[in-house]
N, C-alpha and C. Protein backbone atom coordinates (compact mmCIF):
# COMPACT_ATOMS: atom_id res chain seq x y z
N UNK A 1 0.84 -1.20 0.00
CA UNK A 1 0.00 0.00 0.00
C UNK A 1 0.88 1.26 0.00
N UNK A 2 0.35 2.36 -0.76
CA UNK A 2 1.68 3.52 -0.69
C UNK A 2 1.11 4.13 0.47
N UNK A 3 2.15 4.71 0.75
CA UNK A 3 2.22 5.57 2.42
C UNK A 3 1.30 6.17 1.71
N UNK A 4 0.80 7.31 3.14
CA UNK A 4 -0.04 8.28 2.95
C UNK A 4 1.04 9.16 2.71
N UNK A 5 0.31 10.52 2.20
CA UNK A 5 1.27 11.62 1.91
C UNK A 5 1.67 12.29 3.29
N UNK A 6 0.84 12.11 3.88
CA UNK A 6 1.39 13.18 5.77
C UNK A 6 0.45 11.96 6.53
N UNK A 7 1.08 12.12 8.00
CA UNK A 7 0.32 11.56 8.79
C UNK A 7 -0.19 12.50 9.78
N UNK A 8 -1.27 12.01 10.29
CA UNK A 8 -1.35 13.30 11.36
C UNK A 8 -2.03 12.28 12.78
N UNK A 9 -1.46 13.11 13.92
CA UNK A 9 -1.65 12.26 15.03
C UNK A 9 -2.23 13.33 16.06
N UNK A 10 -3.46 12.67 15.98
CA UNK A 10 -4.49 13.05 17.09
C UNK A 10 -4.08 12.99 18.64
N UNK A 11 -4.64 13.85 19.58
CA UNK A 11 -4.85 13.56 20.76
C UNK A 11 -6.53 14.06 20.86
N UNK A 12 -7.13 13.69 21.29
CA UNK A 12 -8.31 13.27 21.43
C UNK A 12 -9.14 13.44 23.22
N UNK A 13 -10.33 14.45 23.19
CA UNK A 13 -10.52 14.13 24.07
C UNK A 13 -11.78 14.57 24.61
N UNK A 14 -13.06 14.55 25.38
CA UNK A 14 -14.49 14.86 25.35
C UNK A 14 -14.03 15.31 27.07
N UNK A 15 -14.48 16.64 27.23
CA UNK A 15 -14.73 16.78 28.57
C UNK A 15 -15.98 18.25 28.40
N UNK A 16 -16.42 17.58 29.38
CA UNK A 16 -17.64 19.04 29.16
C UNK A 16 -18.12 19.44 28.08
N UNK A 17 -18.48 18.42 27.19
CA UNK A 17 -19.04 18.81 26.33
C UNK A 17 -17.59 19.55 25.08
N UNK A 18 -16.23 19.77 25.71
CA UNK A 18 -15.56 20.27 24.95
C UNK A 18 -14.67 19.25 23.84
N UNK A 19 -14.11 19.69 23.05
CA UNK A 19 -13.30 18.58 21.99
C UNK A 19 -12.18 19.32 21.62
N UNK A 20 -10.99 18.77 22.11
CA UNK A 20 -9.79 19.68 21.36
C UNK A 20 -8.68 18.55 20.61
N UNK A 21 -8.21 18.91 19.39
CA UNK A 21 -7.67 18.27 18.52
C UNK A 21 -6.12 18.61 18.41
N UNK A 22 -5.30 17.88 18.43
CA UNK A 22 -3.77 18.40 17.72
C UNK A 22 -3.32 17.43 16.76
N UNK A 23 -3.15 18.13 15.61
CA UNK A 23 -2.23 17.52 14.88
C UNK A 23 -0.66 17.79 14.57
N UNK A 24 0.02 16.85 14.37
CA UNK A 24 1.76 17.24 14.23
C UNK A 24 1.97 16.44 12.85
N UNK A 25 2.56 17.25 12.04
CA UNK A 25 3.60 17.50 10.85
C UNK A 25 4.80 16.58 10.60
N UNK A 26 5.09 15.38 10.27
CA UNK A 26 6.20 14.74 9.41
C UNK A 26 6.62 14.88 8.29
N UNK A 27 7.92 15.00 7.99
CA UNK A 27 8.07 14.62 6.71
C UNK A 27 7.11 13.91 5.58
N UNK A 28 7.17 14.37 4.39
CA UNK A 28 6.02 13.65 3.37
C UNK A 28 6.83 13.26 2.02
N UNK A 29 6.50 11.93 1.65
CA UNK A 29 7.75 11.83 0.67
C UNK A 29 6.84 12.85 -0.47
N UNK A 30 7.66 12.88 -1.47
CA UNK A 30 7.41 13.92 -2.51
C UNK A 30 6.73 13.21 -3.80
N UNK A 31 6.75 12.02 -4.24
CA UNK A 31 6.09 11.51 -4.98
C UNK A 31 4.76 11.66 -5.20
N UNK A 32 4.05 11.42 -3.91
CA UNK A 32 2.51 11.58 -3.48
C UNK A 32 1.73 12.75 -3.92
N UNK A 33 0.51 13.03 -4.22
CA UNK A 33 -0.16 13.63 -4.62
C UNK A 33 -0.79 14.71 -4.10
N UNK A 34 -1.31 15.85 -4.34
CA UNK A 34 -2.28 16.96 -3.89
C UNK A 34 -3.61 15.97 -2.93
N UNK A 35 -4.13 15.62 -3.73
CA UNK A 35 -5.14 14.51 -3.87
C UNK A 35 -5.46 13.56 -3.02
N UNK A 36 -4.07 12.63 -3.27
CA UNK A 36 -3.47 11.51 -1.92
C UNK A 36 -3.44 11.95 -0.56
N UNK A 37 -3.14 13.50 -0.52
CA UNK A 37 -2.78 13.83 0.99
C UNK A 37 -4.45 14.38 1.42
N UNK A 38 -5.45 15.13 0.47
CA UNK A 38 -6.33 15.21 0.98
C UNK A 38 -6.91 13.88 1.37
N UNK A 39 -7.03 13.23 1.13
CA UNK A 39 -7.65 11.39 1.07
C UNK A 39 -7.33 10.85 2.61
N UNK A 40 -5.74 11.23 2.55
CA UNK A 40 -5.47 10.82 4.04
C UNK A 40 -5.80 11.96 5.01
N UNK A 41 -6.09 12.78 5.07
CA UNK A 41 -7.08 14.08 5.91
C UNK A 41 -8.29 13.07 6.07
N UNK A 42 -9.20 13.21 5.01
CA UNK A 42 -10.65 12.84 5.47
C UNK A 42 -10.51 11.24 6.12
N UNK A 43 -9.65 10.37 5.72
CA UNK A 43 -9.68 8.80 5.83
C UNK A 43 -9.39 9.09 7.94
N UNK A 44 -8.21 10.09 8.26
CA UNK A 44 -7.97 10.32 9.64
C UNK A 44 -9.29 11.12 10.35
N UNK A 45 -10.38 11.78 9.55
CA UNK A 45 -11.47 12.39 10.11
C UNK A 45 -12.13 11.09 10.70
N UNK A 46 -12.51 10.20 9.75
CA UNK A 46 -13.15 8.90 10.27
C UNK A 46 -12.84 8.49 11.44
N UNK A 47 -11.09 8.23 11.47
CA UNK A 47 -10.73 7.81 12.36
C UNK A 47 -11.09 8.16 13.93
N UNK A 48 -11.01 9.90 13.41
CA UNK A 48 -11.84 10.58 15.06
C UNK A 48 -12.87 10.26 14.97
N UNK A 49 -14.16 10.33 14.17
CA UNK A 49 -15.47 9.49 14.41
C UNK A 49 -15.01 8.26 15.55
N UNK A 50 -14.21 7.19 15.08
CA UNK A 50 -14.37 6.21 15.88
C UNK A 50 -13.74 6.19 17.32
N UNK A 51 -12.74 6.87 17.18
CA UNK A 51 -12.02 6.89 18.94
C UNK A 51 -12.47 8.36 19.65
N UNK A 52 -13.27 9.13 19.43
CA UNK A 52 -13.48 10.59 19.82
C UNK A 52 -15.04 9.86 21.06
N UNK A 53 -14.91 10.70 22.00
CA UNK A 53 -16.19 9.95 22.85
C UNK A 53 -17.14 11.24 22.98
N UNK A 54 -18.15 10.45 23.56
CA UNK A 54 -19.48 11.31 23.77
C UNK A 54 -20.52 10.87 22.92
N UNK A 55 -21.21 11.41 23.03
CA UNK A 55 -22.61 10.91 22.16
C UNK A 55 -22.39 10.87 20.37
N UNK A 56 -23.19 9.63 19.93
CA UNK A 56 -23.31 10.22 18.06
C UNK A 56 -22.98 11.00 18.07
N UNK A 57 -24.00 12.13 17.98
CA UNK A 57 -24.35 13.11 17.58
C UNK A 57 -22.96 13.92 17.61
N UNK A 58 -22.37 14.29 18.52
CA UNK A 58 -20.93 14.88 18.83
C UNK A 58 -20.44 14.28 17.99
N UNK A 59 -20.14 13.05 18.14
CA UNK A 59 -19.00 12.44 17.26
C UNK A 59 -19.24 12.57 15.60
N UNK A 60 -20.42 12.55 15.16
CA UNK A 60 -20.62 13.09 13.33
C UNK A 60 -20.77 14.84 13.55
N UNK A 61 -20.74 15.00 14.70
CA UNK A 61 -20.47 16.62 14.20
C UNK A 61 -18.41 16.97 14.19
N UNK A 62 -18.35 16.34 15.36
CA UNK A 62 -16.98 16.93 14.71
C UNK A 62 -16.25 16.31 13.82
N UNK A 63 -16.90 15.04 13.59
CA UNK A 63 -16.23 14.02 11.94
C UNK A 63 -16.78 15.47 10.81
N UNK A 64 -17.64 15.76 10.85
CA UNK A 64 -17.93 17.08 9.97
C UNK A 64 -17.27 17.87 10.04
N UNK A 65 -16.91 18.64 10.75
CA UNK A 65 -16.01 19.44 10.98
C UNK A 65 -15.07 19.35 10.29
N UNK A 66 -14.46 18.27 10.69
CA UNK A 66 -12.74 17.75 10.37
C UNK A 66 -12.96 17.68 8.85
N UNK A 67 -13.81 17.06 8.53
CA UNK A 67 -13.95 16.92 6.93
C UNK A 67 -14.03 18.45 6.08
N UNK A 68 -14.63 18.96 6.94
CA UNK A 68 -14.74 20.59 6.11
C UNK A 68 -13.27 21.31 6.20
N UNK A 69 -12.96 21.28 7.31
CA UNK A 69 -11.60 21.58 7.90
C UNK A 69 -10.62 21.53 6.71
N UNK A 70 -10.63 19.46 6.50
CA UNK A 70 -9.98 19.08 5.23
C UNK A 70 -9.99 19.93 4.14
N UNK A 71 -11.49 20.20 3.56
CA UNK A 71 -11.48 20.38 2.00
C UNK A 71 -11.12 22.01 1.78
N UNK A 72 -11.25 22.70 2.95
CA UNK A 72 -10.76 24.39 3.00
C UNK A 72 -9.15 24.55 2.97
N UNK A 73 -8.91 23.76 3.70
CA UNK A 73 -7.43 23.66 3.40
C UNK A 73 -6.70 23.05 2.03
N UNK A 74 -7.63 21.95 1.69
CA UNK A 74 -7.10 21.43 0.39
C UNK A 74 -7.08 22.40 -0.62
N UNK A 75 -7.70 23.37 -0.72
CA UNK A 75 -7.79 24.12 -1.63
C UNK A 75 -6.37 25.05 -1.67
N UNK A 76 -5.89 25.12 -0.46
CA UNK A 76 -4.63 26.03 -0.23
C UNK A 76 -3.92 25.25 -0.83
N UNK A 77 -4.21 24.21 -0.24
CA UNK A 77 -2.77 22.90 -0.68
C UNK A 77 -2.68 22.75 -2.32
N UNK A 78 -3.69 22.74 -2.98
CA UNK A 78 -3.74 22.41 -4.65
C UNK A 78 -2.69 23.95 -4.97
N UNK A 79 -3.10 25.72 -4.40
CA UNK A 79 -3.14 26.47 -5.22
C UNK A 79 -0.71 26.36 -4.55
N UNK A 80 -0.87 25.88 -3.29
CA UNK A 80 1.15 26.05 -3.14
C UNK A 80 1.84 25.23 -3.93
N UNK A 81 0.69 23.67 -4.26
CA UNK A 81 1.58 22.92 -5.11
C UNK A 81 1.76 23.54 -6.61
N UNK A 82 0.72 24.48 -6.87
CA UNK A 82 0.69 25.01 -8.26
C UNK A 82 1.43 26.32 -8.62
N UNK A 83 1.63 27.05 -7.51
CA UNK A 83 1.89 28.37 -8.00
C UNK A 83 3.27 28.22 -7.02
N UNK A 84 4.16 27.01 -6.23
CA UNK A 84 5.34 27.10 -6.15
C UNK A 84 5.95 26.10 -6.16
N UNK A 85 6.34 25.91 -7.65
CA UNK A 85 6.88 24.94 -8.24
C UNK A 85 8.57 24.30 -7.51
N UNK A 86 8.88 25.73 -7.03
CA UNK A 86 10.17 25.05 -6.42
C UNK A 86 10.25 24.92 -4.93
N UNK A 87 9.44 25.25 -4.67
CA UNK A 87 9.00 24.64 -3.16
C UNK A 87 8.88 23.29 -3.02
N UNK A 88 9.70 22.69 -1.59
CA UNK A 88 9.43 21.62 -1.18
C UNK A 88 8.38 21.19 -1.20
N UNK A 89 7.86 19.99 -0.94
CA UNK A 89 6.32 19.13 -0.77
C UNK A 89 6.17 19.42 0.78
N UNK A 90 7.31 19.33 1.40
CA UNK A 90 7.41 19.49 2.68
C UNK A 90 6.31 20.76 3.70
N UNK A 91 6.90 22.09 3.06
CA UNK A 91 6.56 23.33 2.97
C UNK A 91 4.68 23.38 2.59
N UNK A 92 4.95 22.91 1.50
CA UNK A 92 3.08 22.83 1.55
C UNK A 92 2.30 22.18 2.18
N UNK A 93 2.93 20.50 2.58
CA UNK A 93 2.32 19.84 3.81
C UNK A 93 1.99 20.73 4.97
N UNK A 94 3.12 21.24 5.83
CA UNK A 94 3.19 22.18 6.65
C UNK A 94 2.50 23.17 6.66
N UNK A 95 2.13 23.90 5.27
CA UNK A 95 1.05 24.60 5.54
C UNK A 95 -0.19 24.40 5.57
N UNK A 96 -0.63 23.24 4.65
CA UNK A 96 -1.89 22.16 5.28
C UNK A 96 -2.15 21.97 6.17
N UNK A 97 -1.13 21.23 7.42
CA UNK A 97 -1.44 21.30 8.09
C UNK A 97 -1.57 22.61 9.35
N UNK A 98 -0.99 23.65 9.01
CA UNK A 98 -1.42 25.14 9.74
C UNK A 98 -2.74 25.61 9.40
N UNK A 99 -3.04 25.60 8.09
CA UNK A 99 -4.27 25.56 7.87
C UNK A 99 -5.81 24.68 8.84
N UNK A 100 -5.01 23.31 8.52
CA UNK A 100 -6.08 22.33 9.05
C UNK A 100 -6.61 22.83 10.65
N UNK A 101 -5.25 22.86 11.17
CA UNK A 101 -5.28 23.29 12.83
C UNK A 101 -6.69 24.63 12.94
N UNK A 102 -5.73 25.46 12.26
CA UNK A 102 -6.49 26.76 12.39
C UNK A 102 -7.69 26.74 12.41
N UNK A 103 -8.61 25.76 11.02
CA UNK A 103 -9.65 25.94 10.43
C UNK A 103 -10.38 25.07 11.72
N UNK A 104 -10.15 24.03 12.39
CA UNK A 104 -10.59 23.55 12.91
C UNK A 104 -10.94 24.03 14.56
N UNK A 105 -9.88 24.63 14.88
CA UNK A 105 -10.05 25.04 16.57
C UNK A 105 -10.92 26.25 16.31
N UNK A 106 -10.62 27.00 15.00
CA UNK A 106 -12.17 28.15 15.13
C UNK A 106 -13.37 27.83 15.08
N UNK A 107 -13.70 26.51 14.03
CA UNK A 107 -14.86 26.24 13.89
C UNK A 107 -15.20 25.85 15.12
N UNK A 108 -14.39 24.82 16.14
CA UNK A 108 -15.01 24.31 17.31
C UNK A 108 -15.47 25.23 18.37
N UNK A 109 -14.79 26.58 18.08
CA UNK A 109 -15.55 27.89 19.22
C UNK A 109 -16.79 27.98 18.78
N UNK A 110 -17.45 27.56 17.60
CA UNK A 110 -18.39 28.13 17.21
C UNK A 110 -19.16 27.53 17.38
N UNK A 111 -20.90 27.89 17.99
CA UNK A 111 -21.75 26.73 18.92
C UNK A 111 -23.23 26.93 17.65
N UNK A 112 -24.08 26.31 17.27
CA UNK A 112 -23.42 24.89 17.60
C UNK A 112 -22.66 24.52 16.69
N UNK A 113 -22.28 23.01 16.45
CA UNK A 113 -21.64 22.31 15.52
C UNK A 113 -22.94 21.88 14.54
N UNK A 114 -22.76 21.21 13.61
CA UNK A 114 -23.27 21.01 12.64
C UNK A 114 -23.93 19.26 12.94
N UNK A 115 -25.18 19.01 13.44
CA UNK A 115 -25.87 18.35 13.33
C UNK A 115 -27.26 17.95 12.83
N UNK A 116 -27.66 16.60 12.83
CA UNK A 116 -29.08 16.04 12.22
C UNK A 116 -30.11 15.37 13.23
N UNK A 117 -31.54 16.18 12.76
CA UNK A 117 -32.85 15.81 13.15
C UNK A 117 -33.77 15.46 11.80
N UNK A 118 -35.11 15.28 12.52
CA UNK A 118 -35.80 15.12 11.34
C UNK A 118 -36.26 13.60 11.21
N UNK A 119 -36.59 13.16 10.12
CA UNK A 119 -36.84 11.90 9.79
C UNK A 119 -35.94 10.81 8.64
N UNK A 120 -36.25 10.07 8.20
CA UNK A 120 -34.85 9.32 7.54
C UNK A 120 -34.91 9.87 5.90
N UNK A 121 -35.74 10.48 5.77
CA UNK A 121 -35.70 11.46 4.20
C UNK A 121 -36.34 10.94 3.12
N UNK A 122 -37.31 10.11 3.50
CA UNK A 122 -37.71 9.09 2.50
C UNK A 122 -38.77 10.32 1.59
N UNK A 123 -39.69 11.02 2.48
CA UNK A 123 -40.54 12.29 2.25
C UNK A 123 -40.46 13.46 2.45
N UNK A 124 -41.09 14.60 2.20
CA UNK A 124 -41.18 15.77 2.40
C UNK A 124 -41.28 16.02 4.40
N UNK A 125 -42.07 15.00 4.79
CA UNK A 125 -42.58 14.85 5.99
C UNK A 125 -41.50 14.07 7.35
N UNK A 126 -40.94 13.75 5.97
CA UNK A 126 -39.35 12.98 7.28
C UNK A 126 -38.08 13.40 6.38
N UNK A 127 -38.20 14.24 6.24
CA UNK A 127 -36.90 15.17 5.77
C UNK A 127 -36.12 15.21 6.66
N UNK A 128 -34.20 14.61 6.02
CA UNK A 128 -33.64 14.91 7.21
C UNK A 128 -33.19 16.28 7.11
N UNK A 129 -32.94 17.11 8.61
CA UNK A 129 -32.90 18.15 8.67
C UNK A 129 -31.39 18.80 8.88
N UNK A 130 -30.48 19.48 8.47
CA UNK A 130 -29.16 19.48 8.32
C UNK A 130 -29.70 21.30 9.31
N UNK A 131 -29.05 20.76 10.73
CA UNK A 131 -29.15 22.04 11.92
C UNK A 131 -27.12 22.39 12.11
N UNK A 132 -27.28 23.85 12.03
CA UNK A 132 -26.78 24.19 12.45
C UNK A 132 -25.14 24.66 11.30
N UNK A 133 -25.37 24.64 10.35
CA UNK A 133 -24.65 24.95 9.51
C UNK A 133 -24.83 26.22 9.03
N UNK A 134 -23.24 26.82 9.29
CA UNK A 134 -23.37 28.17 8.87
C UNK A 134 -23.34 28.98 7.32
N UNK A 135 -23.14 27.55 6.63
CA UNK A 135 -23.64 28.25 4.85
C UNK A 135 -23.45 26.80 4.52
N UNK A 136 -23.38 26.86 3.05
CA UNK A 136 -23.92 25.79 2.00
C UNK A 136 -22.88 24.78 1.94
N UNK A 137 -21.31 25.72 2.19
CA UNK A 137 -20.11 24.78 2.02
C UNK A 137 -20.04 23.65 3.52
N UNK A 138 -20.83 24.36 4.27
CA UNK A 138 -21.07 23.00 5.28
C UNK A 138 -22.45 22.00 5.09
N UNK A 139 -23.31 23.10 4.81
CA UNK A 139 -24.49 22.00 4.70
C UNK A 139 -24.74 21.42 3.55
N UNK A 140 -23.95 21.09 2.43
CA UNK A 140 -24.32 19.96 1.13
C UNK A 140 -23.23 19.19 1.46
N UNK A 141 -22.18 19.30 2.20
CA UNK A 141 -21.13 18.47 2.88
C UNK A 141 -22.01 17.42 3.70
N UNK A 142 -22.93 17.93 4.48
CA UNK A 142 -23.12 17.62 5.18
C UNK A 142 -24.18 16.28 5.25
N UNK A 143 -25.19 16.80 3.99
CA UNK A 143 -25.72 15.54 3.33
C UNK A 143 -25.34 14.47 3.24
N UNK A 144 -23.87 14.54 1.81
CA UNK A 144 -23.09 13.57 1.60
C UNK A 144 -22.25 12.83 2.87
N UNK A 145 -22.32 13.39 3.67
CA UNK A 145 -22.01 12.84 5.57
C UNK A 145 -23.34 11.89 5.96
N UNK A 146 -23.92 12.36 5.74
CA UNK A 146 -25.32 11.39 6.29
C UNK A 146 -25.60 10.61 5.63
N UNK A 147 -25.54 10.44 3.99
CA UNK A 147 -25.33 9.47 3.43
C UNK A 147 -23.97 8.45 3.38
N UNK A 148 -23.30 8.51 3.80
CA UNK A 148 -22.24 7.43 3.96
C UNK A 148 -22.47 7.31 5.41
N UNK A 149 -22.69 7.98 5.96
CA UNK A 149 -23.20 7.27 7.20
C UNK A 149 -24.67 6.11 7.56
N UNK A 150 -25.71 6.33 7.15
CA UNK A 150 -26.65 5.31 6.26
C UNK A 150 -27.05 4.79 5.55
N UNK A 151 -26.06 4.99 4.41
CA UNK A 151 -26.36 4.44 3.08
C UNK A 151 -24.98 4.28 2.58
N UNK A 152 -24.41 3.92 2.82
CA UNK A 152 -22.75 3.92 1.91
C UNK A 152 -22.88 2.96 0.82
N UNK A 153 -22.46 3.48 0.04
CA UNK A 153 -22.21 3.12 -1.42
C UNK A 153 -23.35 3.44 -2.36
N UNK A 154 -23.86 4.16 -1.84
CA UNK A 154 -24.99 4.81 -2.29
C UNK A 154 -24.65 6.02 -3.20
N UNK A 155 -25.16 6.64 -4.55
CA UNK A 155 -24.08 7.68 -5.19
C UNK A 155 -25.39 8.50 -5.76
N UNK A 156 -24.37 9.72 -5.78
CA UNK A 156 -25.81 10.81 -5.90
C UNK A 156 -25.79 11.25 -7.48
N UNK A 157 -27.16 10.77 -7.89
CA UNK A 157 -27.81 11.13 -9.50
C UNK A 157 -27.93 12.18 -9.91
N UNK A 158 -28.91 13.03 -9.05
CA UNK A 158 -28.92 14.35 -9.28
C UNK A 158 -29.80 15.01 -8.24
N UNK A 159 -29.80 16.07 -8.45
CA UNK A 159 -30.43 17.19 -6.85
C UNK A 159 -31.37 18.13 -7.27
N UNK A 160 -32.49 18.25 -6.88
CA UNK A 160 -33.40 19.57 -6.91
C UNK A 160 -33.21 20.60 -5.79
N UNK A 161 -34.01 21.88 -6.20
CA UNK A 161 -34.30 22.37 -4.78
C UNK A 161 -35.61 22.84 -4.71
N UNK A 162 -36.17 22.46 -4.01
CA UNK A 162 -37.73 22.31 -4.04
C UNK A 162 -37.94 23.57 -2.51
N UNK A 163 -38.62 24.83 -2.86
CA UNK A 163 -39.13 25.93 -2.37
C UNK A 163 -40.50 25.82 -1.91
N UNK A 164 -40.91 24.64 -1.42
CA UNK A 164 -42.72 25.02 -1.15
C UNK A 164 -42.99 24.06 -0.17
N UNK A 165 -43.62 24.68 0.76
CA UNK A 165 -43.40 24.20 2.20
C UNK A 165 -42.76 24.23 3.23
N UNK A 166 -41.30 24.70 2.82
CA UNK A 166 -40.08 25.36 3.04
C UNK A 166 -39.16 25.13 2.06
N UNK A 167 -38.00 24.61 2.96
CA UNK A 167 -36.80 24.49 1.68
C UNK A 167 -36.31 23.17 1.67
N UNK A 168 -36.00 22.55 0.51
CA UNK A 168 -35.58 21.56 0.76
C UNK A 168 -34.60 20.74 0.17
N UNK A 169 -33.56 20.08 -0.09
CA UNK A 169 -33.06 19.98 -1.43
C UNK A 169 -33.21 18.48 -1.31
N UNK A 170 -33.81 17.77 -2.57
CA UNK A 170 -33.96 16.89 -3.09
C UNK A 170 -33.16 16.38 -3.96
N UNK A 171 -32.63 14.45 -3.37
CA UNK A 171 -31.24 14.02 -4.24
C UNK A 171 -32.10 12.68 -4.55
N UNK A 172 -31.36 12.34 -5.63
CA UNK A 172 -31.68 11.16 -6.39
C UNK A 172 -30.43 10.33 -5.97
N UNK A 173 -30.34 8.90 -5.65
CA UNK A 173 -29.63 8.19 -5.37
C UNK A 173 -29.46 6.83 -6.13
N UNK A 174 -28.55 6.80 -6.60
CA UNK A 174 -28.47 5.18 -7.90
C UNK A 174 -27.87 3.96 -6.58
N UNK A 175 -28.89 2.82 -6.37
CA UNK A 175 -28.38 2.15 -5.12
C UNK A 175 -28.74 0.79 -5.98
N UNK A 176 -28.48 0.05 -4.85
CA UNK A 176 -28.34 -1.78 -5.50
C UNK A 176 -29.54 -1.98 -6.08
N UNK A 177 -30.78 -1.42 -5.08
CA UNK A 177 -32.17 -1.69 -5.23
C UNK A 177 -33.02 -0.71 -6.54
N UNK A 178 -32.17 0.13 -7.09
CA UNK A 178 -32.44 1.12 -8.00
C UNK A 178 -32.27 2.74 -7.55
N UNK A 179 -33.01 3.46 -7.99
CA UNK A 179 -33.20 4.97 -7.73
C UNK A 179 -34.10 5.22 -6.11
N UNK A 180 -33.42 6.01 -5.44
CA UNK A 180 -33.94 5.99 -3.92
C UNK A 180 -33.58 7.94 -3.76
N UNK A 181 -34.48 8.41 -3.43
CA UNK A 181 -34.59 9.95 -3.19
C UNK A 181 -34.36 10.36 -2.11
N UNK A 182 -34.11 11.07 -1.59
CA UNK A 182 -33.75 11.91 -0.17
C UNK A 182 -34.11 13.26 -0.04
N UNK A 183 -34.98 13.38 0.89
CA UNK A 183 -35.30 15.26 1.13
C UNK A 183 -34.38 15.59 2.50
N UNK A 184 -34.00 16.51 1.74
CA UNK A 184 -32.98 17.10 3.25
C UNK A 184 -33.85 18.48 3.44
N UNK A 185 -34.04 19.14 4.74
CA UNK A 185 -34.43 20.24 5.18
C UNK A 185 -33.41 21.50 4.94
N UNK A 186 -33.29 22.21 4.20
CA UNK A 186 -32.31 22.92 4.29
C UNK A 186 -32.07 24.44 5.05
N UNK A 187 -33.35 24.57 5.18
CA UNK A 187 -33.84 26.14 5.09
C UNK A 187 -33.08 26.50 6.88
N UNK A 188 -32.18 25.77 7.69
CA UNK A 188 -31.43 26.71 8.65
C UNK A 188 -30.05 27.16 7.85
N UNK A 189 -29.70 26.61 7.17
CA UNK A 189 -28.57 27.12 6.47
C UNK A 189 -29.08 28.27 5.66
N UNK A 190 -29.86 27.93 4.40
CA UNK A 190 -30.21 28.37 3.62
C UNK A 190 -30.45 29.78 3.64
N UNK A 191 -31.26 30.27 5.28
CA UNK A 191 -31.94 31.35 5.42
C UNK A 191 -30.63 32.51 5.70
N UNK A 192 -29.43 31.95 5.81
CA UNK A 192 -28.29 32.55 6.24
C UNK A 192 -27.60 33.78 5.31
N UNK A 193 -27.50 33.24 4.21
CA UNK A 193 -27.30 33.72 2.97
C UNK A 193 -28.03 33.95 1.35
N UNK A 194 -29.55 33.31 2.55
CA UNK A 194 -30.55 33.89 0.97
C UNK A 194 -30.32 33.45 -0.22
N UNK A 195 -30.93 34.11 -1.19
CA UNK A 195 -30.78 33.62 -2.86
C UNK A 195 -29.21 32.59 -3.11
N UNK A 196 -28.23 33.90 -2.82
CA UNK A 196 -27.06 33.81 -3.02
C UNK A 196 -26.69 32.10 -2.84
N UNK A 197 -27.42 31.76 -1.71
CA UNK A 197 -26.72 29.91 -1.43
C UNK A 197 -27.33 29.13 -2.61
N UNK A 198 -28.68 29.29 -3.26
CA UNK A 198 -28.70 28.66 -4.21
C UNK A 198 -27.83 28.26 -5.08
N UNK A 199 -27.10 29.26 -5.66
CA UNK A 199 -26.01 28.70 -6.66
C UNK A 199 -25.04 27.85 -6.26
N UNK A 200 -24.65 27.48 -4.93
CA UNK A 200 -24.12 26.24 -4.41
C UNK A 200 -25.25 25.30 -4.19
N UNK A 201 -26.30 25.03 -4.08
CA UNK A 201 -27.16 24.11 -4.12
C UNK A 201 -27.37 23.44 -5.43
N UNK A 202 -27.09 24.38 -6.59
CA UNK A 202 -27.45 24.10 -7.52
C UNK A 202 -26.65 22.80 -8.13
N UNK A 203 -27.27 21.91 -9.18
CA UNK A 203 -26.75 20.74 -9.68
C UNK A 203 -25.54 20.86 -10.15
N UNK A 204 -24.43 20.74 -9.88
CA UNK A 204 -23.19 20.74 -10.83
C UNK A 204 -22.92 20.07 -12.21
């Protein structure tokens, strides 16, 4: 199996309701990918899902977290590997991970975290409800979180956004058994940033 591109090593810990994370920086061989190293970010988010304590609910909020954490930073990481060609791999790891740190101990000041109510999404009427997300780049994350969390291997067809009754965004799902739909509640995010979040809702 090829190494991961960085490793990162948790300390881990639930008190009072609080969660604080550290990660530390190794060497990364240079072969490895932009790509590869995000992969091993989210694959180590899981990992806190499983050893992080306290209730579910805690534990898929800050697996959320960490995952968002990931993909804000990855974006830094794609634009150092691109725009400094003679820079170490090293150097951009390192700033991944300054990034990661950062992105993560702010989000955790911020109350609440990003969790689910509601019903299992089969209808308009058991819509699951995506609480507590402060715009779109957390809450359509956040979907695709709830689906690999109850449905894994489950892959998304395509998405509406359905305005009547409230808000809601509607996904089509290609599964073993065929086409299976999902209503997510969207409208606490949604109401945050108005019109404007649509165009991240929208179908890519």
């Amino acid at each position: 199996m090829m190494k991961f591109f960085l490793r990162i090593g948790f300390l881990l810990w639930a008190f009072g309701g609080v969660f604080a994370a550290r990660a530390t920086p190794i060497d990364a061989p240079p072969t490895l990918t932009v790509g590869q190293m995000h992969g091993s970010c989210q694959k180590t988010c899981w990992t806190v899902r499983e050893g992080a304590k306290g209730s579910e609910s805690l534990r898929d909020s800050l697996t959320l977290t960490c995952l968002n954490a990931c993909f804000k930073c990855f974006l830094q990481l794609r634009s150092c590997s691109q725009s400094s060609a003679d820079s170490a791999p090293s150097e951009c790891a390192a700033a991944f991970l300054q990034c990661y740190k950062q992105s993560f101990a702010e989000r955790l000041k911020s109350k609440p975290l990003v969790s689910f109510d509601g019903g299992d999404g089969h209808s308009r009427e058991m819509a699951v409800k995506i609480v507590g997300a402060v715009n779109s780049l957390e809450g359509v994350p956040a979907e695709d979180f709830w689906i690999q969390l109850k449905h894994p291997g489950w892959r998304k067809k395509e998405r509406r956004f359905v305005k009547e009754g409230g808000m809601y965004d509607v996904i089509v799902y290609d599964t073993p058994n065929g086409p299976q739909t999902v209503w997510f509640d969207v409208k606490d995010f949604y109401v945050k940033n108005g019109e404007e979040d649509l165009r991240l809702l929208a179908p890519k």
